[in-house]
PDB file of N, CA and C in Angstrom:
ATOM      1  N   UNK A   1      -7.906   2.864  12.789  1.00  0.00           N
ATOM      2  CA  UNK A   1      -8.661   3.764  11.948  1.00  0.00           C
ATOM      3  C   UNK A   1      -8.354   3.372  10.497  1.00  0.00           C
ATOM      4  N   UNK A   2      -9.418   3.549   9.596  1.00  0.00           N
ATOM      5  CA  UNK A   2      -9.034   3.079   8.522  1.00  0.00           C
ATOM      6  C   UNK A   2      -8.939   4.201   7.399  1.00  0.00           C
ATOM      7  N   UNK A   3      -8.579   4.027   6.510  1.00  0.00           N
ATOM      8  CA  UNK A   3      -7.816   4.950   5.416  1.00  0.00           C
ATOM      9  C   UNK A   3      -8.760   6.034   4.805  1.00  0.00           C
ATOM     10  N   UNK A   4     -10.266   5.929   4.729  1.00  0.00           N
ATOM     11  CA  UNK A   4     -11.062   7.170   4.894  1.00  0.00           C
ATOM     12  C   UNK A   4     -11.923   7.640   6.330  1.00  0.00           C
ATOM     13  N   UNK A   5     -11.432   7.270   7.331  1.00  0.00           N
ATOM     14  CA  UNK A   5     -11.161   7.644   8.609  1.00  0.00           C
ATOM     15  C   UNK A   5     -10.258   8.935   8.696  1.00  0.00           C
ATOM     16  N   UNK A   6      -9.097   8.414   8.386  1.00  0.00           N
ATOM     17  CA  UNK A   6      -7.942   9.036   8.602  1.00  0.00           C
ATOM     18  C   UNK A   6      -8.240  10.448   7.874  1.00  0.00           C
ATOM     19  N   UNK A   7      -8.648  10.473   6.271  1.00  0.00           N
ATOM     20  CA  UNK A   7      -8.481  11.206   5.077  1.00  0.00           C
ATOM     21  C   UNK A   7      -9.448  12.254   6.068  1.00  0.00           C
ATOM     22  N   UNK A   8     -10.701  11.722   6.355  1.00  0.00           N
ATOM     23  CA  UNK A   8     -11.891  12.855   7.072  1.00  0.00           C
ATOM     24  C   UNK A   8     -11.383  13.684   8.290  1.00  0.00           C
ATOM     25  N   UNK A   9     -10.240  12.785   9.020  1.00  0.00           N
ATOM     26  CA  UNK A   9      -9.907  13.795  10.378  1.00  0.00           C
ATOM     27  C   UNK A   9      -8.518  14.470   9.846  1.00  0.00           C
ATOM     28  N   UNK A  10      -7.884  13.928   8.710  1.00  0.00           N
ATOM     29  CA  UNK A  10      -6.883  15.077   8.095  1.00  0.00           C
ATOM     30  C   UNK A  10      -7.572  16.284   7.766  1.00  0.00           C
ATOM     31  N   UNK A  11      -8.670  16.079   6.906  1.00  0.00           N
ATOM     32  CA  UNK A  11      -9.044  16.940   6.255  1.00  0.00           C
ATOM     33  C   UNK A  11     -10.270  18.306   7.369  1.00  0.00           C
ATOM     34  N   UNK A  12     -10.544  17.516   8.242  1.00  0.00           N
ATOM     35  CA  UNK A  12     -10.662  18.515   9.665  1.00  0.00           C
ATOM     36  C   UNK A  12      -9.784  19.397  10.609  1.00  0.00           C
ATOM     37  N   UNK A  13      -8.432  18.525  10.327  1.00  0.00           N
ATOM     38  CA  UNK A  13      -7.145  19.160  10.964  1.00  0.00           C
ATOM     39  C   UNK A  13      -6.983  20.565  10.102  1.00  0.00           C
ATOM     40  N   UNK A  14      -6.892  20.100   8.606  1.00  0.00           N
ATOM     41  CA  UNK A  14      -6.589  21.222   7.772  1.00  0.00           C
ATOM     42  C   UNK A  14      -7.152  22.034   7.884  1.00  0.00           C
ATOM     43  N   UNK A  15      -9.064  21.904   7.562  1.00  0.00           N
ATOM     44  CA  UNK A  15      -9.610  23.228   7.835  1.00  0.00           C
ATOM     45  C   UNK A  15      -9.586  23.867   9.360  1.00  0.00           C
ATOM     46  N   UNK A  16      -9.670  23.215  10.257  1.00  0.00           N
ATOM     47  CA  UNK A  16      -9.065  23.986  11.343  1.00  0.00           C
ATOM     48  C   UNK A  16      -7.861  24.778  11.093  1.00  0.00           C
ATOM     49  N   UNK A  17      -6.383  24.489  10.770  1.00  0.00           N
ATOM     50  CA  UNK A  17      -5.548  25.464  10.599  1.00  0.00           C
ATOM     51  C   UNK A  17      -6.005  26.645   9.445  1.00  0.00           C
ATOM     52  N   UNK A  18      -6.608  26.101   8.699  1.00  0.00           N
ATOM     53  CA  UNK A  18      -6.607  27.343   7.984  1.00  0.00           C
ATOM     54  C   UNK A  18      -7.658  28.273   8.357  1.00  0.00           C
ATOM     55  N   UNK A  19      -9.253  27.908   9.081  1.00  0.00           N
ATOM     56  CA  UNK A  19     -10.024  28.883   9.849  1.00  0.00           C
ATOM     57  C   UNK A  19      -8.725  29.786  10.863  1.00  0.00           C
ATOM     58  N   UNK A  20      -8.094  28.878  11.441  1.00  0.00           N
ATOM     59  CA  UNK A  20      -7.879  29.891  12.318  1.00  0.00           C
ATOM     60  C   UNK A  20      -6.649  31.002  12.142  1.00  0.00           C
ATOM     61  N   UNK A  21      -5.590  30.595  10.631  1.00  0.00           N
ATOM     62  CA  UNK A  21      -4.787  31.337   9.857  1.00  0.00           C
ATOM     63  C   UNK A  21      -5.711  32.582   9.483  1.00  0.00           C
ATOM     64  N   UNK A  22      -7.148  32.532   9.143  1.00  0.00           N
ATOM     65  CA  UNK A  22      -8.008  33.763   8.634  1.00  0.00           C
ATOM     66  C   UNK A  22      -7.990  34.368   9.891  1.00  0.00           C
ATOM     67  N   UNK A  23      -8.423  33.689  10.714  1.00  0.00           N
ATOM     68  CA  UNK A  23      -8.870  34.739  12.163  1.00  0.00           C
ATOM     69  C   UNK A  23      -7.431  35.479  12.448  1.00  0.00           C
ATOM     70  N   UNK A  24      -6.368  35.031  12.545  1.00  0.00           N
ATOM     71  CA  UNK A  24      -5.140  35.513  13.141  1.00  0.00           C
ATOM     72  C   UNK A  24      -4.886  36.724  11.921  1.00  0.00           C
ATOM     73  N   UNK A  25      -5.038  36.636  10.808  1.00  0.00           N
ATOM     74  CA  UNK A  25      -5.203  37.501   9.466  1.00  0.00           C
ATOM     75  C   UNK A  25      -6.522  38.560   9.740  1.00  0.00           C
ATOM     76  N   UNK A  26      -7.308  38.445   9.963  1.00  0.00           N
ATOM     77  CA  UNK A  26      -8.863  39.219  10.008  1.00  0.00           C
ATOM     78  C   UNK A  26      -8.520  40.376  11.385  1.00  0.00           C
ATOM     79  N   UNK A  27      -8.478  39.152  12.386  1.00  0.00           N
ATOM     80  CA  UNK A  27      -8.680  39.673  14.049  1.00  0.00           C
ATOM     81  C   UNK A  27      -7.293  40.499  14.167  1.00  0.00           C
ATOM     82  N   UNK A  28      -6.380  40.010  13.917  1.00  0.00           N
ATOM     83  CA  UNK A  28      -5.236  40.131  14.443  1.00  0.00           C
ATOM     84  C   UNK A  28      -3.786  41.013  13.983  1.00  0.00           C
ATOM     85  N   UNK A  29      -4.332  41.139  12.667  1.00  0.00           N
ATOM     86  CA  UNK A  29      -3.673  41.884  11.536  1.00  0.00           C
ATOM     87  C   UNK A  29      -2.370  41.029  11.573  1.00  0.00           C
ATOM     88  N   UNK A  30      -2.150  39.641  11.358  1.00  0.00           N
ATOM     89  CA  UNK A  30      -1.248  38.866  11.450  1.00  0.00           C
ATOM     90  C   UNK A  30      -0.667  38.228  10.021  1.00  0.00           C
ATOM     91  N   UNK A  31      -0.061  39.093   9.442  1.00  0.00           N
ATOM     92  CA  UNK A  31      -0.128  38.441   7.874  1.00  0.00           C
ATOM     93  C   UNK A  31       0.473  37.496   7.516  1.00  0.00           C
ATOM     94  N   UNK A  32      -0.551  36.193   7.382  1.00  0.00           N
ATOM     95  CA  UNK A  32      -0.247  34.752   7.257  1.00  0.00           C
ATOM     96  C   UNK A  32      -1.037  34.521   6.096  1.00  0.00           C
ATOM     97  N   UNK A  33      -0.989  34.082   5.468  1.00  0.00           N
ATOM     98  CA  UNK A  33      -2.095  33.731   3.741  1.00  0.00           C
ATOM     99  C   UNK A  33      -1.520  32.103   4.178  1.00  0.00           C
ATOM    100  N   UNK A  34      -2.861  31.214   4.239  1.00  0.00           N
ATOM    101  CA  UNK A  34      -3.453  30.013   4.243  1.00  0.00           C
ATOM    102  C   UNK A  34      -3.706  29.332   2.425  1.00  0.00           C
ATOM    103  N   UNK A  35      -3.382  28.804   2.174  1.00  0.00           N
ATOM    104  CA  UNK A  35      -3.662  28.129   0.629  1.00  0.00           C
ATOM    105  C   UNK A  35      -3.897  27.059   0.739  1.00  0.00           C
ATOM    106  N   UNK A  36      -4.523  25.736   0.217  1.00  0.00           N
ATOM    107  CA  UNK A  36      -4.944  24.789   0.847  1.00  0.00           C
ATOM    108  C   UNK A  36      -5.376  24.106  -0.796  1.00  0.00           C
ATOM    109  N   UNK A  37      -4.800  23.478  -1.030  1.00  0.00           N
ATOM    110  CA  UNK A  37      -4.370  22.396  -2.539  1.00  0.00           C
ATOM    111  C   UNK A  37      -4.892  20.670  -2.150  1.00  0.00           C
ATOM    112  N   UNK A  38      -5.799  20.255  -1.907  1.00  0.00           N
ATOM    113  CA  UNK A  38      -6.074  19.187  -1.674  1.00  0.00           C
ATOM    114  C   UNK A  38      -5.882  18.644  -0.343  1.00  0.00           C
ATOM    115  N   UNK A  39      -4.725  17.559   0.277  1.00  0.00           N
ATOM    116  CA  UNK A  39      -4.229  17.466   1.308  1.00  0.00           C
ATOM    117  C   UNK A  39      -3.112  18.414   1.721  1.00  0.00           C
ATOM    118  N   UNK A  40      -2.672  19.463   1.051  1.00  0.00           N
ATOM    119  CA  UNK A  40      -1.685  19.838   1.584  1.00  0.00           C
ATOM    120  C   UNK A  40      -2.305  21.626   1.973  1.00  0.00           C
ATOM    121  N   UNK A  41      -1.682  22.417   3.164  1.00  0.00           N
ATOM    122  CA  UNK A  41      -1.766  23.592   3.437  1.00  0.00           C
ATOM    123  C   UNK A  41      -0.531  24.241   3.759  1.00  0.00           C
ATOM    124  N   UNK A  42      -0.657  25.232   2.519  1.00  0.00           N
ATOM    125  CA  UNK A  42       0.776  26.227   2.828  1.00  0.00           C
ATOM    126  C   UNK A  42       0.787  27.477   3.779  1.00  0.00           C
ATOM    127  N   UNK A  43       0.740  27.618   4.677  1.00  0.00           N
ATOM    128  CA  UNK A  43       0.945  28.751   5.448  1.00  0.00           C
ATOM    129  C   UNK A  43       2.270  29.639   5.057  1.00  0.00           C
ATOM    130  N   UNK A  44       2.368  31.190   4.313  1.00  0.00           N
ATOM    131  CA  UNK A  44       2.813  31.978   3.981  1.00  0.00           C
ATOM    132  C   UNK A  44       2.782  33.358   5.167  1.00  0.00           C
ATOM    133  N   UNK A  45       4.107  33.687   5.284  1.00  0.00           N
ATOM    134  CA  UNK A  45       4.248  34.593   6.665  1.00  0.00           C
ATOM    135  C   UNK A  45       4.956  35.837   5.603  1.00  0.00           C
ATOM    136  N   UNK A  46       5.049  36.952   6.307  1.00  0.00           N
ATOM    137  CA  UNK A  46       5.239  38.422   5.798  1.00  0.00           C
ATOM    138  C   UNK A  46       6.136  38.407   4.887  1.00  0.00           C
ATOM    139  N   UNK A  47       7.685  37.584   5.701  1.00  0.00           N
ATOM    140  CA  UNK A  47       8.461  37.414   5.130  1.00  0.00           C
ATOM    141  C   UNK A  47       8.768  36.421   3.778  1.00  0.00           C
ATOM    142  N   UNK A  48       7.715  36.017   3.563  1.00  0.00           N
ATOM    143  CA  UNK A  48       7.759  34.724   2.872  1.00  0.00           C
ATOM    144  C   UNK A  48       7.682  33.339   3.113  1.00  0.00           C
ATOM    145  N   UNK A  49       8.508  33.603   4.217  1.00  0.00           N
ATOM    146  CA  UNK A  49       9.038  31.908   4.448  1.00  0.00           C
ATOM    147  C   UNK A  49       7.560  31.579   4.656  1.00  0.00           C
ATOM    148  N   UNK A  50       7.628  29.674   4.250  1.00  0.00           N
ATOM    149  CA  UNK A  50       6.493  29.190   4.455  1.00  0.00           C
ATOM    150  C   UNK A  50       6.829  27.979   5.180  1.00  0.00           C
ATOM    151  N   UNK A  51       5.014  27.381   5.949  1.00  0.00           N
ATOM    152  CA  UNK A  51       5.115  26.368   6.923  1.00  0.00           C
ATOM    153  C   UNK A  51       3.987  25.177   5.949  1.00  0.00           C
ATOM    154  N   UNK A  52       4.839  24.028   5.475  1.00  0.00           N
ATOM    155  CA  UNK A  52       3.846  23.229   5.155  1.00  0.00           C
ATOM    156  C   UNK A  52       2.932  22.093   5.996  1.00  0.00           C
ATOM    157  N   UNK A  53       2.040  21.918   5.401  1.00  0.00           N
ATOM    158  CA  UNK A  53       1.258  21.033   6.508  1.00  0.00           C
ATOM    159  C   UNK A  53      -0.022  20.121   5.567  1.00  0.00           C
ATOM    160  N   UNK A  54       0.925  18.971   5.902  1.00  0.00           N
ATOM    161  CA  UNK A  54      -0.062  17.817   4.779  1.00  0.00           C
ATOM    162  C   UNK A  54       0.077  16.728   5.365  1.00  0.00           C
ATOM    163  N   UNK A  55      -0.918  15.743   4.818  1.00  0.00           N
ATOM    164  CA  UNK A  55      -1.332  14.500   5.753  1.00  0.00           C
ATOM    165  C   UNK A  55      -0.969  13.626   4.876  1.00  0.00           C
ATOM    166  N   UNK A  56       0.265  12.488   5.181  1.00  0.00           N
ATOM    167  CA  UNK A  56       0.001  11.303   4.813  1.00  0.00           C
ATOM    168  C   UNK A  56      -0.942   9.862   4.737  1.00  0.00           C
ATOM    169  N   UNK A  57      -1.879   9.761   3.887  1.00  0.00           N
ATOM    170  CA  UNK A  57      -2.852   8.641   4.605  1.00  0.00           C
ATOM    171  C   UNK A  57      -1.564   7.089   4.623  1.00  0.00           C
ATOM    172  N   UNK A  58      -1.106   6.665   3.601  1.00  0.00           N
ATOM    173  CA  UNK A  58      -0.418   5.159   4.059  1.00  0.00           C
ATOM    174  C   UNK A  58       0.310   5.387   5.397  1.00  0.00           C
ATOM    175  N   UNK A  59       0.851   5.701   6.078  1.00  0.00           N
ATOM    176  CA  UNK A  59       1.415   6.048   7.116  1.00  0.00           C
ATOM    177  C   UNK A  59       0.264   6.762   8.282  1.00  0.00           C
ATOM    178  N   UNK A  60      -0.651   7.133   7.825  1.00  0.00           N
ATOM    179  CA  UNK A  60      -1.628   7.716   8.957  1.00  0.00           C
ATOM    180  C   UNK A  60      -1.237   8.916   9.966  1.00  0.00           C
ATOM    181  N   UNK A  61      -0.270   9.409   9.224  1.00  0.00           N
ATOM    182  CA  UNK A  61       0.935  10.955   9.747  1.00  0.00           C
ATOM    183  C   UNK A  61       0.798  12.226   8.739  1.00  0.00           C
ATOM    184  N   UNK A  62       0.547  13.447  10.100  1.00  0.00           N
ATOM    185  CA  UNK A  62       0.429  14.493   9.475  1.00  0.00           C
ATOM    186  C   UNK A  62       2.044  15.003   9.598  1.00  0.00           C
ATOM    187  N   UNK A  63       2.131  15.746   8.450  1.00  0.00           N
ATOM    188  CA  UNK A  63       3.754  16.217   7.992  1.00  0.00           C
ATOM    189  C   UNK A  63       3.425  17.449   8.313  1.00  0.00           C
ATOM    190  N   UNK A  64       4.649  18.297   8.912  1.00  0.00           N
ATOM    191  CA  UNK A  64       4.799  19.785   8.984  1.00  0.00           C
ATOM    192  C   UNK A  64       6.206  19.370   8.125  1.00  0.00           C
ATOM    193  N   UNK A  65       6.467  21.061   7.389  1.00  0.00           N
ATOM    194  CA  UNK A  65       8.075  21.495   6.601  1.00  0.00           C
ATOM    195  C   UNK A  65       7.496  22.370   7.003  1.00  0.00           C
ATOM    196  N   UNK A  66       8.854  23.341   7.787  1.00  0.00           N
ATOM    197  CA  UNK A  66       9.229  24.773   8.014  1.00  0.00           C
ATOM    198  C   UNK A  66      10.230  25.017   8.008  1.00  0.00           C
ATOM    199  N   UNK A  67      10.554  26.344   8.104  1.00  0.00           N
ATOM    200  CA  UNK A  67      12.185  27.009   8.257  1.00  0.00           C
ATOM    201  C   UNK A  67      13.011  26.269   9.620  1.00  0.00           C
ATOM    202  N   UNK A  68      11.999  25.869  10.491  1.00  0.00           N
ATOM    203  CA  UNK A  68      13.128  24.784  11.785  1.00  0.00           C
ATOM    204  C   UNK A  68      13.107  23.436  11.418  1.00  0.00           C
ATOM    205  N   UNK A  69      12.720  23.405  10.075  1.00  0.00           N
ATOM    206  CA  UNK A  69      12.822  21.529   9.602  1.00  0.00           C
ATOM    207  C   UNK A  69      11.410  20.838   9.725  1.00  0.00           C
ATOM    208  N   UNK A  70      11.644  19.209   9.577  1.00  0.00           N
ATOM    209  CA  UNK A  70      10.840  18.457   9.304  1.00  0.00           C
ATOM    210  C   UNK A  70      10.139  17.688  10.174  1.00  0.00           C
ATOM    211  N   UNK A  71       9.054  17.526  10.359  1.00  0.00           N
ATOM    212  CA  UNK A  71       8.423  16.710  11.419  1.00  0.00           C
ATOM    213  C   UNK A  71       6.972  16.002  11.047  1.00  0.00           C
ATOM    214  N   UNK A  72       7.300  14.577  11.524  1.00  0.00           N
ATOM    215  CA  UNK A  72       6.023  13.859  11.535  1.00  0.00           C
ATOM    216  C   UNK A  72       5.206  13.172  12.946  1.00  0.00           C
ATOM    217  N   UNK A  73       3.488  13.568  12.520  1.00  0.00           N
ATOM    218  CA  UNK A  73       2.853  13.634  13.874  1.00  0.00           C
ATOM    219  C   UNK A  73       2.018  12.402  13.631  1.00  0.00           C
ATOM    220  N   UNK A  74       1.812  11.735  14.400  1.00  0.00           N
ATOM    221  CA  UNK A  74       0.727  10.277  14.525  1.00  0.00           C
ATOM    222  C   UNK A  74       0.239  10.711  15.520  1.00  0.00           C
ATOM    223  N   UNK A  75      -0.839  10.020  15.333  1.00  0.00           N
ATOM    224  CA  UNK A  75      -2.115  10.259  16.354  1.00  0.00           C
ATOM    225  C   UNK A  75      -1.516   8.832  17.642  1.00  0.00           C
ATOM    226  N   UNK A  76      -1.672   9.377  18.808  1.00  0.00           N
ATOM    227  CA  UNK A  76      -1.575   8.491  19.846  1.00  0.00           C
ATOM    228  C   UNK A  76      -2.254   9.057  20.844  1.00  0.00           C
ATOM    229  N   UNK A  77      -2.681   7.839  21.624  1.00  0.00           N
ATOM    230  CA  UNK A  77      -3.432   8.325  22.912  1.00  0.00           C
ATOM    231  C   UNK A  77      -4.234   9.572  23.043  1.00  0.00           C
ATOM    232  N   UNK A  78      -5.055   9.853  21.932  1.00  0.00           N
ATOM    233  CA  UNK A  78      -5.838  10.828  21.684  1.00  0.00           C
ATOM    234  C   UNK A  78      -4.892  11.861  21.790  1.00  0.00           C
ATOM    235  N   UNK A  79      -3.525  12.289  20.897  1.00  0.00           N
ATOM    236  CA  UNK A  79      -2.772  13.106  20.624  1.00  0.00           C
ATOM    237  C   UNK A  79      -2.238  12.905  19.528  1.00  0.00           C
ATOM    238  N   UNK A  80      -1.899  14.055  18.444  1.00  0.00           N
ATOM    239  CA  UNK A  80      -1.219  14.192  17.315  1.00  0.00           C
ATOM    240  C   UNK A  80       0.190  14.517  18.106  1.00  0.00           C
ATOM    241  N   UNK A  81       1.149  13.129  17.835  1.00  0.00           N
ATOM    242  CA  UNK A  81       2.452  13.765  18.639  1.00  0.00           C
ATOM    243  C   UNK A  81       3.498  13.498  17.863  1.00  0.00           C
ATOM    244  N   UNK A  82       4.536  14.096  17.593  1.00  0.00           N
ATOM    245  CA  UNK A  82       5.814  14.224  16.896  1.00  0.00           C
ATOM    246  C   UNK A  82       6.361  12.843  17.179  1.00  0.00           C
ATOM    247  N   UNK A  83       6.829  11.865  16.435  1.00  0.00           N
ATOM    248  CA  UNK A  83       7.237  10.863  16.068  1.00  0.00           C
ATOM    249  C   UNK A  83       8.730  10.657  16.583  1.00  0.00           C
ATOM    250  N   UNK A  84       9.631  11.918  17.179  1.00  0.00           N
ATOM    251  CA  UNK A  84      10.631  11.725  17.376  1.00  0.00           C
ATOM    252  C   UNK A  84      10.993  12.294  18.341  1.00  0.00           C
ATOM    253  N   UNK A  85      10.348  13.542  18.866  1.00  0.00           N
ATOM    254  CA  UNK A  85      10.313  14.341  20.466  1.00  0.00           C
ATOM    255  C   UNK A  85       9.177  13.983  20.926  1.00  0.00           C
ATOM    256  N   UNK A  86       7.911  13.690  20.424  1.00  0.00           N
ATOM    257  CA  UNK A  86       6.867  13.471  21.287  1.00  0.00           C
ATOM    258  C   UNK A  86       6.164  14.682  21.785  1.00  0.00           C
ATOM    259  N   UNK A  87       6.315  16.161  20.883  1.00  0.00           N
ATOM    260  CA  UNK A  87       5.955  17.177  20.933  1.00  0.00           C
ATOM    261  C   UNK A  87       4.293  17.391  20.510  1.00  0.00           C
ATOM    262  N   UNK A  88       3.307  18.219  20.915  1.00  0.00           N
ATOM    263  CA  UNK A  88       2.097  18.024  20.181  1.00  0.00           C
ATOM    264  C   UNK A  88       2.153  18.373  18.963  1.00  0.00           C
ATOM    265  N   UNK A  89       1.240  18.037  17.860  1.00  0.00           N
ATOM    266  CA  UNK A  89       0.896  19.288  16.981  1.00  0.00           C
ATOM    267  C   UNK A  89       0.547  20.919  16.862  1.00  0.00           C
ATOM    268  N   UNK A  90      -0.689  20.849  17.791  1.00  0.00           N
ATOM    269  CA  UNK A  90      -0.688  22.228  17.916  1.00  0.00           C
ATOM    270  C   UNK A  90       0.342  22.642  18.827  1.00  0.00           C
ATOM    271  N   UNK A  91       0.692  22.329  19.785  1.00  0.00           N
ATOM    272  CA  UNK A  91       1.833  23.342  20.484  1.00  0.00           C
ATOM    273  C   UNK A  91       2.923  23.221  19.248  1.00  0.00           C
ATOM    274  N   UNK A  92       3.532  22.621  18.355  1.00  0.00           N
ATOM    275  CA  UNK A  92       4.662  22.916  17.352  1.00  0.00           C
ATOM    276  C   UNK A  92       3.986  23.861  16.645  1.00  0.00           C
ATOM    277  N   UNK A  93       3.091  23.794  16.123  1.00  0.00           N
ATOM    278  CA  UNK A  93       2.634  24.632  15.197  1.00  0.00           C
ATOM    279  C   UNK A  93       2.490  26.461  15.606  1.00  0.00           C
ATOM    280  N   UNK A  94       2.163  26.270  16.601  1.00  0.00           N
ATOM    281  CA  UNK A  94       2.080  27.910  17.577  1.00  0.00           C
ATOM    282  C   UNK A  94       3.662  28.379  17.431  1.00  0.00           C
ATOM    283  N   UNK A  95       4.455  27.041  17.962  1.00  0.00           N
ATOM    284  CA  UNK A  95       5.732  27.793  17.740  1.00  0.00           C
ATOM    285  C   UNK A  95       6.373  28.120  16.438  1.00  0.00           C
ATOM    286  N   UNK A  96       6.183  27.290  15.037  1.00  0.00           N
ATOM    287  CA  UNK A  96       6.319  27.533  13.848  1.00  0.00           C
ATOM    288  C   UNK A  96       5.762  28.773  13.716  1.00  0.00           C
ATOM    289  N   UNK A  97       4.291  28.756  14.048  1.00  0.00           N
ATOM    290  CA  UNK A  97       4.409  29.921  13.498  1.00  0.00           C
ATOM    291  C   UNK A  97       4.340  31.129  14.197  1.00  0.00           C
ATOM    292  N   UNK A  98       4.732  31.269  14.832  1.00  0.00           N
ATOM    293  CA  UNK A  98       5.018  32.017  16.373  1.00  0.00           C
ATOM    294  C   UNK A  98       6.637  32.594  15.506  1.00  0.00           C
ATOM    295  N   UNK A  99       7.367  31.728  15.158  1.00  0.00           N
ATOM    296  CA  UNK A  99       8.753  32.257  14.755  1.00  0.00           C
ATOM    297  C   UNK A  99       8.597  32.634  13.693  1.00  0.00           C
ATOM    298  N   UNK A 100       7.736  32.151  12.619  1.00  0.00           N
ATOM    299  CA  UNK A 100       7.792  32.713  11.337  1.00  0.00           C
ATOM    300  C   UNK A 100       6.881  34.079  11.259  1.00  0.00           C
ATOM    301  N   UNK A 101       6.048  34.545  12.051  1.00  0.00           N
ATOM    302  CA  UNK A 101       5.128  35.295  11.984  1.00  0.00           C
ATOM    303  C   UNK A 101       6.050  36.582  12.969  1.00  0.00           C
ATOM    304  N   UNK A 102       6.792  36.486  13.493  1.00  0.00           N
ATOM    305  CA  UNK A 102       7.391  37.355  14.301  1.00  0.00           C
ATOM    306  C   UNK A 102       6.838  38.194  15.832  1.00  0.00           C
ATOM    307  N   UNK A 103       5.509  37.379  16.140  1.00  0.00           N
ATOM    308  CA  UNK A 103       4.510  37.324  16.970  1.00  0.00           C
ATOM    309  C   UNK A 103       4.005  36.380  17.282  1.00  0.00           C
ATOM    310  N   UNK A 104       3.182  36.765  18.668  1.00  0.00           N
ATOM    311  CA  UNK A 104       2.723  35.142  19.821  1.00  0.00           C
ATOM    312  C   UNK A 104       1.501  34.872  18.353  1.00  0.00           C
ATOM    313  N   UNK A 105       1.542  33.249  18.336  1.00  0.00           N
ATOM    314  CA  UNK A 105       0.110  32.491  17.658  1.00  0.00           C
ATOM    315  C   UNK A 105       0.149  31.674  18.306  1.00  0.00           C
ATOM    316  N   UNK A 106      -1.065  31.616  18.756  1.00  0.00           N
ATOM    317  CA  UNK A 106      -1.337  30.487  19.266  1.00  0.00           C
ATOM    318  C   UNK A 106      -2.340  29.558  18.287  1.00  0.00           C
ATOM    319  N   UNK A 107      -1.841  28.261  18.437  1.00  0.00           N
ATOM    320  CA  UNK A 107      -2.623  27.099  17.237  1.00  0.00           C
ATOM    321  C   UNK A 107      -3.881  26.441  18.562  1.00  0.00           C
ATOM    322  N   UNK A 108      -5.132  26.743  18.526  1.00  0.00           N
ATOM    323  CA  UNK A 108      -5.924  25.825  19.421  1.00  0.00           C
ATOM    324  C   UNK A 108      -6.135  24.385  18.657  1.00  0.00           C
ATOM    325  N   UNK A 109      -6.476  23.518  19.978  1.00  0.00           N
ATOM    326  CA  UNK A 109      -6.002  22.175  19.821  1.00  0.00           C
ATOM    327  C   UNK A 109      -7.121  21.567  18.531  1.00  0.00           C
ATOM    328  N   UNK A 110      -6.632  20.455  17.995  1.00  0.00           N
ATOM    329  CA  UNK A 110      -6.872  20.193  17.032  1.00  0.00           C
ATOM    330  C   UNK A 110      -7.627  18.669  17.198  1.00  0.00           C
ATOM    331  N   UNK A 111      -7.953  18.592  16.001  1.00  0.00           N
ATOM    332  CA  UNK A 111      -9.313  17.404  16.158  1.00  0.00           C
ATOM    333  C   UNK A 111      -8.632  16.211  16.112  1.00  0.00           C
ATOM    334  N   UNK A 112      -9.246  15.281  16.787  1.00  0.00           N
ATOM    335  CA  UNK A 112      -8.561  13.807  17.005  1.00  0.00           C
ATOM    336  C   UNK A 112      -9.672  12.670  16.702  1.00  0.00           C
ATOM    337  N   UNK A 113     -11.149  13.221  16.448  1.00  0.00           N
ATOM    338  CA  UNK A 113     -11.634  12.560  16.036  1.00  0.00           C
ATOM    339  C   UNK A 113     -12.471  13.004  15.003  1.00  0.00           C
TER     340      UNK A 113
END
């Protein structure tokens, strides 16, 4: 994939998390505030703490920072998977913010192409 490849399915990943940060906010009374600064999206939970989520294009890896640390996801085998457990994206992300939100979220799966 090449480097505005990548930028177009980052930038699909993002607005997916943040549509569905509104719905969990709207539907759900889940207070998460979504902010979204170019490539990067801050997810903000009751307490404050926040979950970042931004895409590297030279590397072709989306970055999460949260309160359980740091993780980078590459796309493989039609999966965004953690670079060092081999965890998905969206299933980490449900649990990020599953812990930061103090309630079940579930993250539905995310775009790969």
């Amino acid at each position: 994939m090449n480097e505005s490849e990548f930028l177009a399915l980052a930038d699909a990943i993002l607005d997916s998390i943040e549509r569905q940060a509104d719905v969990w906010f709207e539907k759900r009374d889940i207070d998460i505030e979504g902010a979204r600064s170019g490539n990067v999206l801050t997810l903000t939970f009751a307490d404050r703490s926040q979950a970042v989520i931004n895409s590297q294009a030279p590397m072709q890896e989306m970055w999460v920072a949260a309160r359980s640390g740091g993780f980078h996801y590459r796309l493989k085998d039609g999966k965004w998977l953690d670079t060092r457990s081999g965890e998905e994206l969206a299933r980490a992300l449900s649990r990020i913010c599953s812990e930061q939100a103090g309630e079940e979220v579930v993250v539905d799966e995310l775009p790969v192409r």
